[in-house]
Protein backbone atom coordinates (compact mmCIF):
# COMPACT_ATOMS: atom_id res chain seq x y z
CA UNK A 1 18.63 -18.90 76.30
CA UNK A 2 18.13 -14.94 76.29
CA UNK A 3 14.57 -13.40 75.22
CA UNK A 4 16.09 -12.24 72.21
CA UNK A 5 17.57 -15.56 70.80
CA UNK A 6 14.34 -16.85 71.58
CA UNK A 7 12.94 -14.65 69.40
CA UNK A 8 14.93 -15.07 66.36
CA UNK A 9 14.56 -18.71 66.82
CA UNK A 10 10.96 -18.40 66.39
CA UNK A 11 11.15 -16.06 63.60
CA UNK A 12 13.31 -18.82 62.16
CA UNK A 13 11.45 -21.35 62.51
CA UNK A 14 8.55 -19.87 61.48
CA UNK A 15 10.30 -18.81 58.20
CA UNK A 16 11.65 -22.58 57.55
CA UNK A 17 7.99 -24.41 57.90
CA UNK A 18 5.92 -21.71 55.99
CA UNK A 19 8.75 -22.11 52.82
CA UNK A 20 8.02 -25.42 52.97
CA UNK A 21 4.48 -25.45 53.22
CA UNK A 22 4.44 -23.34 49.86
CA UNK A 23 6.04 -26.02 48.26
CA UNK A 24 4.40 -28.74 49.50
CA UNK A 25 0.94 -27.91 47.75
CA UNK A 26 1.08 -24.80 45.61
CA UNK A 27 -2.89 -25.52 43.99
CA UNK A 28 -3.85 -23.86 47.36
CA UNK A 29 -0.91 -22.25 49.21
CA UNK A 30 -0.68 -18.31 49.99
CA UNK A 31 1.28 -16.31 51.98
CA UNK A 32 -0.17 -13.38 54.25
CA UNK A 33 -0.62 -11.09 56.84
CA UNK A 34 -2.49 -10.50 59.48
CA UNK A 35 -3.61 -7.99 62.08
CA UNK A 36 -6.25 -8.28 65.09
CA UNK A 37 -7.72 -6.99 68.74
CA UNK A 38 -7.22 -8.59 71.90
CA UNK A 39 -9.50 -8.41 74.84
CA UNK A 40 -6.83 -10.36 77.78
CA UNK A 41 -7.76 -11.06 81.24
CA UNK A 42 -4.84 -12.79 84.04
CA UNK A 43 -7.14 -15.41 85.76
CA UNK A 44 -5.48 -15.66 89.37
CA UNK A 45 -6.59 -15.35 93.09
CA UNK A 46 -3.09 -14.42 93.92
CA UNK A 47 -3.88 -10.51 92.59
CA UNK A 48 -7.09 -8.24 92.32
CA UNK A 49 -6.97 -8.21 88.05
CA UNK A 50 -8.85 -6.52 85.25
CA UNK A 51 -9.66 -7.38 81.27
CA UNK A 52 -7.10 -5.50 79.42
CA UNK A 53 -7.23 -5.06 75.87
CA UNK A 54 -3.92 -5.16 73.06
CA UNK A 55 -3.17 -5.78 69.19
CA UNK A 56 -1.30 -8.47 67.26
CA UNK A 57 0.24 -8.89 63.71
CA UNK A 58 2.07 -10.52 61.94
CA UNK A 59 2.35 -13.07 59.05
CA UNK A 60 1.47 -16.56 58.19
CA UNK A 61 0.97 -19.00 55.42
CA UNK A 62 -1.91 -21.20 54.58
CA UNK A 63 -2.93 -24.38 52.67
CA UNK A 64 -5.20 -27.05 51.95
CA UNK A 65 -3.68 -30.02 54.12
CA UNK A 66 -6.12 -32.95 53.41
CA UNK A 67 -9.58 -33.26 52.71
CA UNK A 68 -11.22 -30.76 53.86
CA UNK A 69 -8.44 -30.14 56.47
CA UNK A 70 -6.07 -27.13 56.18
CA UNK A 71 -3.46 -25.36 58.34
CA UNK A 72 -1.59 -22.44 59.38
CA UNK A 73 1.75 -21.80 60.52
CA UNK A 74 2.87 -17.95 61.80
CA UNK A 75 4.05 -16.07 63.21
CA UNK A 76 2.20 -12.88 65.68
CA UNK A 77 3.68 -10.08 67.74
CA UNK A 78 1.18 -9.15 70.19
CA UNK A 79 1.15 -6.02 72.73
CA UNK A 80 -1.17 -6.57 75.59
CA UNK A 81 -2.69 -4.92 78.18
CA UNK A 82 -3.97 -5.89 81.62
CA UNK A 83 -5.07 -4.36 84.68
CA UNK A 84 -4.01 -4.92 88.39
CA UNK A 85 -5.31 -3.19 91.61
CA UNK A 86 -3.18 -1.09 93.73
CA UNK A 87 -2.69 1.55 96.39
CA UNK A 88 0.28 4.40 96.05
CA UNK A 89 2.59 3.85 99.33
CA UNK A 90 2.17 6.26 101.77
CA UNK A 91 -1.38 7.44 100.37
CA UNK A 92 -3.38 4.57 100.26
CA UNK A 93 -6.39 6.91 99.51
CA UNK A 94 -5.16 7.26 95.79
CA UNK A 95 -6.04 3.46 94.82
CA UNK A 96 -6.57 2.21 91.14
CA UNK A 97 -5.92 -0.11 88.81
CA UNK A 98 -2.26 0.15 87.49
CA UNK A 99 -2.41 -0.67 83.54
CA UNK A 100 0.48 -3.02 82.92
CA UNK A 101 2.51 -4.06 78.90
CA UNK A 102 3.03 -7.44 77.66
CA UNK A 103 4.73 -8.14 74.71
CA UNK A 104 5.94 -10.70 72.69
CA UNK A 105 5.60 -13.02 70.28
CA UNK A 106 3.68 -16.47 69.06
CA UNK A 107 5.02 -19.38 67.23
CA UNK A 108 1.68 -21.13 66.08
CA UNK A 109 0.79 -24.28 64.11
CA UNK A 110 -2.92 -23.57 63.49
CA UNK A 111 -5.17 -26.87 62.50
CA UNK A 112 -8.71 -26.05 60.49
CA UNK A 113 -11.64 -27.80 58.85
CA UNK A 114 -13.79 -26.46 56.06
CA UNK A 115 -17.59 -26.04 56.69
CA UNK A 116 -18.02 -24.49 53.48
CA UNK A 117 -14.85 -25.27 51.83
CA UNK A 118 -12.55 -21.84 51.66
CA UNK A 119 -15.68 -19.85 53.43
CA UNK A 120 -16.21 -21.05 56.23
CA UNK A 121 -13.57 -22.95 58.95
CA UNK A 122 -13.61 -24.14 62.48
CA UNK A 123 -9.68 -23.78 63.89
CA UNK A 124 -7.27 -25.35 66.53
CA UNK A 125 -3.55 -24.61 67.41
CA UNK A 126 -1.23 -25.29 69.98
CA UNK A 127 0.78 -22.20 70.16
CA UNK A 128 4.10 -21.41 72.07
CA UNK A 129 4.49 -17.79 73.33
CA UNK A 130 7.20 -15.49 74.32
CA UNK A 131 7.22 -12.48 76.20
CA UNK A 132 9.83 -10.02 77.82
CA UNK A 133 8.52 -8.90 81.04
CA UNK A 134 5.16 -7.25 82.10
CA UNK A 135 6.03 -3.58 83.04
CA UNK A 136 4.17 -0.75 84.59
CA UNK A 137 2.73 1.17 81.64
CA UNK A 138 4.02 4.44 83.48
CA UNK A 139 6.86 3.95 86.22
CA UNK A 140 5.52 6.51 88.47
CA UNK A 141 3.37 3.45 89.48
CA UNK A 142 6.08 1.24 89.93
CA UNK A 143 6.00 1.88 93.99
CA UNK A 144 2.71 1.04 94.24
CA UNK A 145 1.79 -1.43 97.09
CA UNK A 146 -0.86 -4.22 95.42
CA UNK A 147 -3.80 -4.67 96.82
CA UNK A 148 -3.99 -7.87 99.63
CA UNK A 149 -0.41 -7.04 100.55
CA UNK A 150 2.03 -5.45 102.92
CA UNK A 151 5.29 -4.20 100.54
CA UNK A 152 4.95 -6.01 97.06
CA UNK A 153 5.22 -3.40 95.10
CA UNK A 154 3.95 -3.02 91.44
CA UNK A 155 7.78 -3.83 90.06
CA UNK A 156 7.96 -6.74 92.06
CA UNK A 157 5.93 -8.95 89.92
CA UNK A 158 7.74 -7.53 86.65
CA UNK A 159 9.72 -10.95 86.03
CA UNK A 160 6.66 -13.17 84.93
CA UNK A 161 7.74 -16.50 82.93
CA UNK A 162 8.97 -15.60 79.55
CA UNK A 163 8.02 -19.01 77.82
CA UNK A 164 4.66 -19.87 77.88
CA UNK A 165 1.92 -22.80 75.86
CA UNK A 166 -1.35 -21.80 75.02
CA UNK A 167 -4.44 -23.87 73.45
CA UNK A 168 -6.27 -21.89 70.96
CA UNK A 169 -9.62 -22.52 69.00
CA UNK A 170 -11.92 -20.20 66.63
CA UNK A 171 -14.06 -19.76 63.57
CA UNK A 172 -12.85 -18.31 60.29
CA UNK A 173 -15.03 -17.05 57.24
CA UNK A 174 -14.29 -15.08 54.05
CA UNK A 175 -12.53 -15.64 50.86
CA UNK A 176 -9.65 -17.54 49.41
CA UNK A 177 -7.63 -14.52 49.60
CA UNK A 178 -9.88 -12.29 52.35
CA UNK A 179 -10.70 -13.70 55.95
CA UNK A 180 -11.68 -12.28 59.95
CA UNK A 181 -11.92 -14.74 62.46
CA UNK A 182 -12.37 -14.86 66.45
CA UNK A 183 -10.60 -17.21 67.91
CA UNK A 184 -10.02 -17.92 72.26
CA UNK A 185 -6.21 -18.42 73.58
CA UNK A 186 -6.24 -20.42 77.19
CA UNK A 187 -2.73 -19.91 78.78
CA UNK A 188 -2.14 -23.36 79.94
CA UNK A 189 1.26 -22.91 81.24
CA UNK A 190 1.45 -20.25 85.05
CA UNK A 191 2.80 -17.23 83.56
CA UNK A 192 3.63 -16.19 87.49
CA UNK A 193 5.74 -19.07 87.97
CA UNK A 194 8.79 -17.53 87.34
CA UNK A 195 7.54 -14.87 90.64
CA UNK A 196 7.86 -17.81 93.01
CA UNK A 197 11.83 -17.87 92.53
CA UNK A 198 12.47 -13.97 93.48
CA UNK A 199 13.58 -13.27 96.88
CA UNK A 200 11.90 -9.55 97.15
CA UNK A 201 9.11 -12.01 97.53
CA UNK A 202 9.73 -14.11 99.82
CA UNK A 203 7.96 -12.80 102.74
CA UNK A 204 4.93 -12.43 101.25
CA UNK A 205 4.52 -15.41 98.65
CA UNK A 206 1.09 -16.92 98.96
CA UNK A 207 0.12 -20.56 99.90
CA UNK A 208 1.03 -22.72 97.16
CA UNK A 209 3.34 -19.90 95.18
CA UNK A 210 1.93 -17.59 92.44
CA UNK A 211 -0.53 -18.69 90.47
CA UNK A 212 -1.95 -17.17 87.04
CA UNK A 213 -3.05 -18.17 83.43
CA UNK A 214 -4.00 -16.16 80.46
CA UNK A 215 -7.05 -16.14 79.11
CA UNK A 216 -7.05 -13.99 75.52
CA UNK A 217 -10.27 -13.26 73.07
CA UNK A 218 -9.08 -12.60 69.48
CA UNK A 219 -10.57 -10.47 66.87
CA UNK A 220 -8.57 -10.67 63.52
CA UNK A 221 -8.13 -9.58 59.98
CA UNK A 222 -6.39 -12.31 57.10
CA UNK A 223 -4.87 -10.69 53.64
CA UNK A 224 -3.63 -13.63 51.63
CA UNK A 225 -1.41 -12.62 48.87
């Protein structure tokens, strides 16, 4: 399946279970959006990596569930950044970290309890990701030789997977219609996986194959409507 029906399948999806959620128990049920900072790291030994930073947004709906249990389910498009040591071929004097784009977006089913009922939450979600590929931020750096190797060049590692899981939990706090929260993504799936099927790379593929999971702090903003 191509990135893009991927995408409208979410979308979908995520259209289908929040109409349905509305119905289900309209005493406390509201539709909103939402918009946040992202402070991302790639955890890996494979590559000499930096904390990046990134936005997401996008649009959710939430309701009382049972008890004091509630849930989400969303939708986000996220833009992140990350950062990833190399050397400019032929000048290896002129080294730096070369700022690379990842975006995408997140499917999420988003599990809470109330502390203080409607003020106050602690939050869990599985949530399924998908991203196009992680580019070069400029493409005069897409020559660049990586640091700990011989010719992989900062293009090379472009195709990363495009599907991947991640385990999420947070705190919430605010109002019925008004709520921030910070909330930690763990990339449990190896977003480099995909890396250890391209033949540019062949020569130079580590031990074991590519290795690397996301690791994502979350500032964000709720507007319930």
């Amino acid at each position: 399946m191509s990135l893009k029906n991927l995408l409208f399948v979410t979308l979908f999806l995520s259209i289908s279970i929040a109409s349905y959620s509305q119905r289900v128990r309209e005493e406390y049920s509201y539709m909103g959006i939402y918009g946040g900072y992202s402070m991302v790291e790639l955890k890996t030994d494979q590559l000499n990596t930096k904390q990046g930073d990134g936005f997401a947004a996008g649009f959710l709906t939430r309701g009382d569930w049972y008890n004091k249990f509630y849930m989400e389910y969303g939708v986000n498009f996220f833009l992140n950044n990350v950062g990833i040591y190399g050397r400019e071929a032929g000048n290896p004097s002129n080294e730096q970290y070369i700022d690379y784009n990842l975006s995408g977006v997140q499917l999420r089913l988003l599990g809470g309890y109330h502390i203080i009922r409607h003020h106050l939450g602690i939050e869990f979600a599985p949530i399924l990701s998908v991203n196009g590929k992680m580019k070069p931020k400029s493409e005069s750096y897409n020559d660049f030789i990586l640091d700990g190797y011989e010719a992989v060049t900062a293009e090379d590692i472009s195709d990363v997977s495009r599907v991947n899981f991640r385990l999420a939990g947070g705190l919430s706090t605010g109002t019925k219609n008004f709520r921030a929260n910070v909330q930690y993504q763990y990339g449990v799936t190896n977003i480099l996986n995909r890396l250890n099927d391209e033949e540019v790379l062949a020569d130079e593929k580590p031990d074991g194959g590519f290795k690397g999971n996301t690791s994502t702090i979350l500032l964000g903003i709720y507007v319930f409507f």
